[in-house]
Protein backbone atom coordinates (compact mmCIF):
# COMPACT_ATOMS: atom_id res chain seq x y z
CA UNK A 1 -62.95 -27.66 10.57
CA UNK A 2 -58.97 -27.11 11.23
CA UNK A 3 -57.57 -23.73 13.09
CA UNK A 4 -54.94 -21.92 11.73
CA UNK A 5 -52.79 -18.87 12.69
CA UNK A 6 -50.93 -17.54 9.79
CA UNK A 7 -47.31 -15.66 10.57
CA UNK A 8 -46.95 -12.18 8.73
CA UNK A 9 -44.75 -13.29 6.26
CA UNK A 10 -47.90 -15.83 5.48
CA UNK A 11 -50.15 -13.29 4.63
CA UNK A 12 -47.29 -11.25 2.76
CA UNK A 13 -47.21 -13.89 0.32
CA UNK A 14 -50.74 -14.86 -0.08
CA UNK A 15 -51.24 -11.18 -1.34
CA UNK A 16 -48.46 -11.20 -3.53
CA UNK A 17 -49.46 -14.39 -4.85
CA UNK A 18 -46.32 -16.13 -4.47
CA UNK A 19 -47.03 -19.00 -2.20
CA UNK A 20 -46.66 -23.14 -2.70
CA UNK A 21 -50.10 -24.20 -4.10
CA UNK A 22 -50.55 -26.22 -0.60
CA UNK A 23 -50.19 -23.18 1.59
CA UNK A 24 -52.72 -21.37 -0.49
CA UNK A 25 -55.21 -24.03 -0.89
CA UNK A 26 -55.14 -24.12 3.30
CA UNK A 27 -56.12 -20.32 3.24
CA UNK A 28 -58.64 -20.55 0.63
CA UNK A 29 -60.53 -23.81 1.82
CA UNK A 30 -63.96 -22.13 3.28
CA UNK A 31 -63.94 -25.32 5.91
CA UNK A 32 -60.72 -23.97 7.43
CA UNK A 33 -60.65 -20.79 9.88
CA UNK A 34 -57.60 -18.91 9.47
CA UNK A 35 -56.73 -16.81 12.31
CA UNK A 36 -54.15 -13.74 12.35
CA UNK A 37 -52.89 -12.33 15.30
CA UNK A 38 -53.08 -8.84 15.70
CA UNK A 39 -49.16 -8.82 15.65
CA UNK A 40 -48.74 -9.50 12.39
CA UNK A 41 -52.03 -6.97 11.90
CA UNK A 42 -49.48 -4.38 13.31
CA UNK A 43 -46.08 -5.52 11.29
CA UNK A 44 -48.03 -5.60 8.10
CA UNK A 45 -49.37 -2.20 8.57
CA UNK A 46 -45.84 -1.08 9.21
CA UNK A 47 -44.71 -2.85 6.29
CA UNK A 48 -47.03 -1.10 3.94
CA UNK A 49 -46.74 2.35 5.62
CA UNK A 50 -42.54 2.11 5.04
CA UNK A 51 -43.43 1.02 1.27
CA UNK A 52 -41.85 -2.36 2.17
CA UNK A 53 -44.72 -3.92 0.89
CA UNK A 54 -46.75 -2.40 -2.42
CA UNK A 55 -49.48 -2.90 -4.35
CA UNK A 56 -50.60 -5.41 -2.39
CA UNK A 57 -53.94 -7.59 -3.48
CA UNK A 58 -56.57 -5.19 -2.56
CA UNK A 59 -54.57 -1.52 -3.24
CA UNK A 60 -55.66 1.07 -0.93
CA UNK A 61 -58.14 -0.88 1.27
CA UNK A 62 -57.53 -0.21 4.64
CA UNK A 63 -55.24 -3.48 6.53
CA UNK A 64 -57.98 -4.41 8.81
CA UNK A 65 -60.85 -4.37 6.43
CA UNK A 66 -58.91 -6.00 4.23
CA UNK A 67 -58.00 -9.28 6.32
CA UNK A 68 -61.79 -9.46 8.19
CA UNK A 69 -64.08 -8.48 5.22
CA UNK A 70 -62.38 -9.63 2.14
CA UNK A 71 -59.62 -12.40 3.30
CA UNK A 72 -62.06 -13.68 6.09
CA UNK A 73 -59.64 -13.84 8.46
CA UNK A 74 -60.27 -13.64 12.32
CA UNK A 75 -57.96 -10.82 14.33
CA UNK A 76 -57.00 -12.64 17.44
CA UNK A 77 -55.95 -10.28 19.54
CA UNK A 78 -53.25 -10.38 22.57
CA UNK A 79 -54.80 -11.70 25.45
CA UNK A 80 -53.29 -12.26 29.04
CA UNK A 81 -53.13 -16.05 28.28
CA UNK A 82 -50.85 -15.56 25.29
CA UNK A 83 -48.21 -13.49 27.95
CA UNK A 84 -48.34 -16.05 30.19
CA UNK A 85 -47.76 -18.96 27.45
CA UNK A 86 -44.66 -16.04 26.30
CA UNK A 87 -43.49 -16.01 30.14
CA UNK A 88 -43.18 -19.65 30.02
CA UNK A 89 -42.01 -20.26 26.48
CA UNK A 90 -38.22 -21.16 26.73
CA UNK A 91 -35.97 -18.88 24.16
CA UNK A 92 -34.50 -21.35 21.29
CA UNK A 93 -30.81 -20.48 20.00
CA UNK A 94 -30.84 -17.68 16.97
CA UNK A 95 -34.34 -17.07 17.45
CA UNK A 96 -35.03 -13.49 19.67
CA UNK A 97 -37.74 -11.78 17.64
CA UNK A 98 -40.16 -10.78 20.50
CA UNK A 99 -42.96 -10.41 18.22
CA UNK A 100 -42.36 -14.25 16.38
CA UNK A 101 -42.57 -15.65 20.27
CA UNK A 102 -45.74 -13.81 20.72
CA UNK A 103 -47.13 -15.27 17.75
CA UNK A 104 -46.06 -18.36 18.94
CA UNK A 105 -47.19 -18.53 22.22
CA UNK A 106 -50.57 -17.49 20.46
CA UNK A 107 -50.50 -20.56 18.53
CA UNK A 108 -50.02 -22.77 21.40
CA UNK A 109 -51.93 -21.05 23.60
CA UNK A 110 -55.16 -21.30 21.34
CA UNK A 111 -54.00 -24.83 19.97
CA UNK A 112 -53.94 -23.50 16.30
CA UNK A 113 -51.58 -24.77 13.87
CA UNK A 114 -49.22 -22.22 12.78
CA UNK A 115 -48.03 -21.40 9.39
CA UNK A 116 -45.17 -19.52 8.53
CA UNK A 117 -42.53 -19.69 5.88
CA UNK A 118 -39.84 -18.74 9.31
CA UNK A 119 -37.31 -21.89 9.10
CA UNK A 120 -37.12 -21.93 13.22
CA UNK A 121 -40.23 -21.58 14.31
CA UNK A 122 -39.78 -25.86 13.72
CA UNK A 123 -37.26 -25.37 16.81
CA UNK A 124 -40.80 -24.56 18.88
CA UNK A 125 -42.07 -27.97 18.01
CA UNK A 126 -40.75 -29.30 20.98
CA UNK A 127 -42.64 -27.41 23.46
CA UNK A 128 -45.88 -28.45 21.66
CA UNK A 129 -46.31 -26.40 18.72
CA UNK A 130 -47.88 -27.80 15.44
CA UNK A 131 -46.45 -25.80 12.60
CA UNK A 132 -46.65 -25.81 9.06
CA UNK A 133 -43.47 -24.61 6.78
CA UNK A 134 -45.28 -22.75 3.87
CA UNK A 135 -43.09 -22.25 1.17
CA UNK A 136 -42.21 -19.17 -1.18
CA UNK A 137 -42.45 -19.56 -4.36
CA UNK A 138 -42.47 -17.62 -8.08
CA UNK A 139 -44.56 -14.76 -8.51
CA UNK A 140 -47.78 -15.95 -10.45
CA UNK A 141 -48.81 -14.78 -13.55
């Protein structure tokens, strides 16, 4: 069985059907656990609230039912580990979003692979992070 943790954007996609078939063959395969952390939880439930994001996959199912009961997906939460992994985490060049580190330092942390369509979070590879570029791609139809 792999680990993943998926990045917001990740899961933005997935319900908008719009990601590269690998991607969302990853997410689907019942072998694989996908993880979220409870970041992205937080920034999608923004996102819907400011009508960034609409009509997502499921309608008017509530965020966290809809990633643990019908995605399958496991909440990890923010845990004292992840800060200190953020403490130590060294900042990269055009890349300051506080809640992207956090995610980050979740992912190596936990030792999950982490999947994002974010172009630097490859600038984290160097301090140990295994990350996979999903890709956007036409809405489905």
């Amino acid at each position: 069985m792999s680990r993943f943790l998926i990045d917001t954007n990740v899961l933005v996609h997935f319900l908008e059907e719009v990601l590269d078939e690998h991607t969302y063959e990853l997410l689907r395969d019942y072998a694989n656990q996908i993880y979220i952390s409870s970041v992205s939880v937080m920034e999608f439930i923004n996102l819907v609230q400011s009508g960034r994001v609409k009509n997502h996959k499921f309608g008017k199912e509530k965020v966290l039912q809809l990633i643990t009961e019908k995605l399958y997906f496991k909440v990890l939460y923010v845990a004292p580990q992840h800060l200190e992994e953020l403490e130590r985490l060294p900042s990269v060049p055009n890349h300051n979003d506080p809640n992207d580190r956090l995610i980050i330092s979740q992912a190596l942390s936990n030792r999950l692979e982490l999947v994002s369509s974010d172009s630097q979070f490859v600038h984290y590879r160097k301090y140990g992070l295994e990350f996979i570029k999903a890709k956007h791609t036409a809405k489905k139809k």
